[in-house]
Protein backbone atom coordinates (compact mmCIF):
# COMPACT_ATOMS: atom_id res chain seq x y z
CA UNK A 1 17.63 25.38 27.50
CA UNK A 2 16.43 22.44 25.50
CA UNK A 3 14.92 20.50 28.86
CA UNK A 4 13.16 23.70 29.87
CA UNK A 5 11.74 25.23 26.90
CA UNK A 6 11.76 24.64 23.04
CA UNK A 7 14.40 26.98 21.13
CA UNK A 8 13.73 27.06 17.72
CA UNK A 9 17.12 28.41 15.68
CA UNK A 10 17.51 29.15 12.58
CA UNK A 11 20.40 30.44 11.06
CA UNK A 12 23.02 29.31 13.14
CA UNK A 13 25.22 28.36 10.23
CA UNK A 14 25.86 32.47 8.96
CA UNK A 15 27.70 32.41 12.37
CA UNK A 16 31.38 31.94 11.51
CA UNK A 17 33.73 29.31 12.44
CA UNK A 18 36.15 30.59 13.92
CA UNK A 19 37.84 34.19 14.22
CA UNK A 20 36.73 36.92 16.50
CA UNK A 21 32.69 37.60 16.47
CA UNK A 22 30.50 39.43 18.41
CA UNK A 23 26.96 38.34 18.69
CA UNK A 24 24.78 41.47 18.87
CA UNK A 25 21.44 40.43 20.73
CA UNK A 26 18.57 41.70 21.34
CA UNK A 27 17.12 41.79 25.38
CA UNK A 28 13.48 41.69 26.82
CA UNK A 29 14.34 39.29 29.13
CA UNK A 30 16.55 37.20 31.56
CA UNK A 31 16.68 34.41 29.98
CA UNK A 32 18.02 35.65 26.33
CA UNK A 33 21.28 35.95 27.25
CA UNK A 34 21.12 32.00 28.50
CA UNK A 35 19.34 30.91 25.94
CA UNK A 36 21.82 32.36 23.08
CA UNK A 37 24.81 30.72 25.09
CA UNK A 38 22.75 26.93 24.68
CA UNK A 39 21.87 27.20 21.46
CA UNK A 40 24.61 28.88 20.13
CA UNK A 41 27.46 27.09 17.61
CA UNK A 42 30.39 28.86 19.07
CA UNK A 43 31.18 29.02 23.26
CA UNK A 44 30.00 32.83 23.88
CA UNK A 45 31.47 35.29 26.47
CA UNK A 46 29.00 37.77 27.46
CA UNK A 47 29.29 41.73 28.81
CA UNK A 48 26.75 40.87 31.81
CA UNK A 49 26.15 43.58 34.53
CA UNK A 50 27.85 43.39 37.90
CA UNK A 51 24.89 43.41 40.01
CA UNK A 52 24.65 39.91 38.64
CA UNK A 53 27.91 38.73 40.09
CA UNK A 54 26.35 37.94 43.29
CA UNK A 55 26.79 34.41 45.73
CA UNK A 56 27.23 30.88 43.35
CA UNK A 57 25.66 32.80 40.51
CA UNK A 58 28.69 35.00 40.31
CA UNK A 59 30.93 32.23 41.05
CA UNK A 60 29.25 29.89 38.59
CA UNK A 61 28.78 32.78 35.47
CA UNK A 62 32.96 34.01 35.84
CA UNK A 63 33.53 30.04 35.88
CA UNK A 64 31.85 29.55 32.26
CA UNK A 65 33.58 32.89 30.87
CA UNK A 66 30.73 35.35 31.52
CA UNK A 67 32.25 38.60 31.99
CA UNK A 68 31.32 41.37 34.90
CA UNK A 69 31.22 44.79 33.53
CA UNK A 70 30.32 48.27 36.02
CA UNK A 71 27.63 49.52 33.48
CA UNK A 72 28.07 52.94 35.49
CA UNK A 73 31.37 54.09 33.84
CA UNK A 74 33.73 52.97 31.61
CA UNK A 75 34.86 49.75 32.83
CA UNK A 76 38.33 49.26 31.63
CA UNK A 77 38.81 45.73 32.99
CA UNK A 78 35.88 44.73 31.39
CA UNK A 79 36.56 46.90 28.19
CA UNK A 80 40.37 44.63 28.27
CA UNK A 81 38.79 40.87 29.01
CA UNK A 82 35.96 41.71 26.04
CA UNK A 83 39.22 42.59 23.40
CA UNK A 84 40.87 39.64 24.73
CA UNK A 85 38.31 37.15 23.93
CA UNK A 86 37.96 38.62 20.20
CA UNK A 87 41.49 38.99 19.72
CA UNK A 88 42.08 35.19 21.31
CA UNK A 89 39.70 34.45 18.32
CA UNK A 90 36.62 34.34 20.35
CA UNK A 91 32.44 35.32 20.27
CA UNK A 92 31.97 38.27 22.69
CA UNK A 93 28.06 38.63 23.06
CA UNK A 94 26.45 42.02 23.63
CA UNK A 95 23.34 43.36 24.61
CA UNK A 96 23.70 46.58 22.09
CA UNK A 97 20.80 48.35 24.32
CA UNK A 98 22.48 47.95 27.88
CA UNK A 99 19.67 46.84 29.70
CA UNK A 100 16.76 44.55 29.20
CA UNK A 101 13.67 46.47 27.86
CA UNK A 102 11.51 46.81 24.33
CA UNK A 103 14.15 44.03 22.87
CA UNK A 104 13.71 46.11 19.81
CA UNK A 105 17.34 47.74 19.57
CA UNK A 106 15.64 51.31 19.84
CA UNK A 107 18.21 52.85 21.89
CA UNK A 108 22.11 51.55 21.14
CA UNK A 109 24.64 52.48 23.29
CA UNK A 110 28.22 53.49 22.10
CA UNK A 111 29.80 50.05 23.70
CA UNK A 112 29.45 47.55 20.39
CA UNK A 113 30.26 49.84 17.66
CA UNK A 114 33.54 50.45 20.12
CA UNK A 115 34.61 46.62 19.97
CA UNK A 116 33.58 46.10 16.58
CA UNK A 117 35.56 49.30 15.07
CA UNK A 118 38.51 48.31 17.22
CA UNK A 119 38.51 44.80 16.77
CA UNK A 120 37.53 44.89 12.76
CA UNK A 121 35.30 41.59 14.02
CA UNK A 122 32.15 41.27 11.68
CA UNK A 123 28.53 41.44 13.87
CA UNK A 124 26.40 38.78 13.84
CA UNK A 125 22.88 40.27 14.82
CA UNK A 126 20.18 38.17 17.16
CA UNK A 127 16.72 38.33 17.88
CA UNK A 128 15.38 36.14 20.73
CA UNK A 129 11.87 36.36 20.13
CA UNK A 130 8.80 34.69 22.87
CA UNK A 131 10.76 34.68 25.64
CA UNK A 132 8.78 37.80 26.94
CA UNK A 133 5.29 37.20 25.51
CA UNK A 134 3.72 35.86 29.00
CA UNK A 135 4.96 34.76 32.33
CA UNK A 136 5.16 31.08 33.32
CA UNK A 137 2.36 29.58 35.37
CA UNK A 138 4.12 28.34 38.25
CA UNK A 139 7.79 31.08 37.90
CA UNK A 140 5.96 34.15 36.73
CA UNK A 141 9.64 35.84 36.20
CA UNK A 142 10.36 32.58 33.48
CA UNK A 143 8.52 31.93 29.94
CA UNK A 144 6.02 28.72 30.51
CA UNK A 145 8.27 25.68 30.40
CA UNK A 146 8.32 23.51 26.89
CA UNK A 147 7.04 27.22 25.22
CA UNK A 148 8.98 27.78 22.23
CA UNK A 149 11.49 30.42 21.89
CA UNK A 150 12.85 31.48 19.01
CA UNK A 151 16.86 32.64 18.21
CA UNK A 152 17.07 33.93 14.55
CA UNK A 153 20.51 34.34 13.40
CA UNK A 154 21.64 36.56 10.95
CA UNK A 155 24.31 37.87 7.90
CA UNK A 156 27.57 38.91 9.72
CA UNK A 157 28.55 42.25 8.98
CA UNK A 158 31.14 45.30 9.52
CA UNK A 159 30.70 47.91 11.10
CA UNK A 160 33.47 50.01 10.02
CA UNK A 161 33.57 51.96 6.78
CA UNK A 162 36.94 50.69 5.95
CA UNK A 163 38.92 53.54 7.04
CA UNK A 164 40.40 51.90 10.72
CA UNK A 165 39.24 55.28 12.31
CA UNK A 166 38.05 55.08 15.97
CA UNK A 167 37.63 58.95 16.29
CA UNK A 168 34.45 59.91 18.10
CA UNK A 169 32.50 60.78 14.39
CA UNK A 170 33.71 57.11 13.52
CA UNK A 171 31.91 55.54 16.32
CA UNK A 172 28.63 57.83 15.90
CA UNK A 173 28.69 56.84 12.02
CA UNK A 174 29.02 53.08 12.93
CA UNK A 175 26.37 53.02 15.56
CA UNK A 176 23.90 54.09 13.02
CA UNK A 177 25.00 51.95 10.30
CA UNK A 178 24.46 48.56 13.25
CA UNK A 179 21.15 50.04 14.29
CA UNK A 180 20.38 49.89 10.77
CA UNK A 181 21.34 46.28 10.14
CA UNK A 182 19.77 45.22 13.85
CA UNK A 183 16.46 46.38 13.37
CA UNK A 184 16.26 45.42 9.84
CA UNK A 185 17.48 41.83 11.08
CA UNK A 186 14.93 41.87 14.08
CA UNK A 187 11.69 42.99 11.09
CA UNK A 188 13.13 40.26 9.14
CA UNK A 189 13.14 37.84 12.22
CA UNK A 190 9.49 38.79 12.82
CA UNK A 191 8.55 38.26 9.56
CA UNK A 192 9.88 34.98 9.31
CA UNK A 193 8.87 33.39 12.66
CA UNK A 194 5.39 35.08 12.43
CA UNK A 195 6.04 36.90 16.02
């Protein structure tokens, strides 16, 4: 990441140092995901869609601990390997809106506040920001190489309300607490990186 463009972090030391985490990050485009993984203190294990999976990529990405998940139902292999790596101690990274889009955490699906609850790890929230404001000159589907692109760390947090509940209200209440920290963390990014 550092060859091709020029990450700016800040905040990298709120992540903690060991103990499960999951890094809740924001997505407008391809390269966030790779981009959190280089600059990232901690060796991350992302949820990436199947459709990925495909020829050496797929090879390569399940060889550095990416994991394949069926976005079209409830993927219990992929629901198991993600509660591995957090109860091995690990980072699981998410993409809290499923899909790339806005990058603006408008729309969360159920998935994070599910590990989080279960797994009582605390949420680190990220916003990758400029990796989406124009296309490259010469790979229109990259940013322009040596642009800067920044990942803003932020305050870990729990999701839970210190019950342990996973009922169904549980969930519902905990998705709108982390859509409440997320975009407050992704104004706050804005703010302080002036994009």
């Amino acid at each position: 990441m550092y060859g091709l463009w020029k990450p700016r972090v800040l905040g990298a030391w709120k992540v903690p140092a060991s103990g499960p985490v999951i890094f809740a990050v924001n997505h407008s485009h391809n390269i966030d995901g790779p981009m959190v993984m280089g600059v990232a203190p901690r060796p991350t294990h992302f949820l990436i869609k199947q459709e990925a999976f495909i020829g050496p990529l797929g090879s390569f990405l399940t060889g550095i601990g990416q994991l394949k998940v069926d976005r079209a139902s409830a993927d219990r292999t992929a629901i198991g390997q993600a509660l591995g790596v957090l109860e091995a101690g690990g980072v699981l990274g998410i993409f809290p809106e499923g899909t790339r889009g806005e990058g603006d955490f408008a729309s969360l699906r159920a998935g994070l506040a599910y590990f989080a609850v279960r797994s009582g790890a605390p949420i680190v929230p990220i916003a990758v920001l400029g990796s989406a404001e124009r296309p490259g000159r010469f790979v229109k589907a990259l940013p322009p190489l040596r642009s800067r692109v920044d990942v803003v760390f932020g305050d870990p947090f729990d999701a839970g309300d210190g019950s342990g509940r996973r009922t169904r209200k549980a969930l519902d209440e905990a998705t709108e607490r982390i859509q409440k920290q997320l975009t407050s963390h992704l104004e706050n990014a804005r703010r302080l990186t002036g994009r």
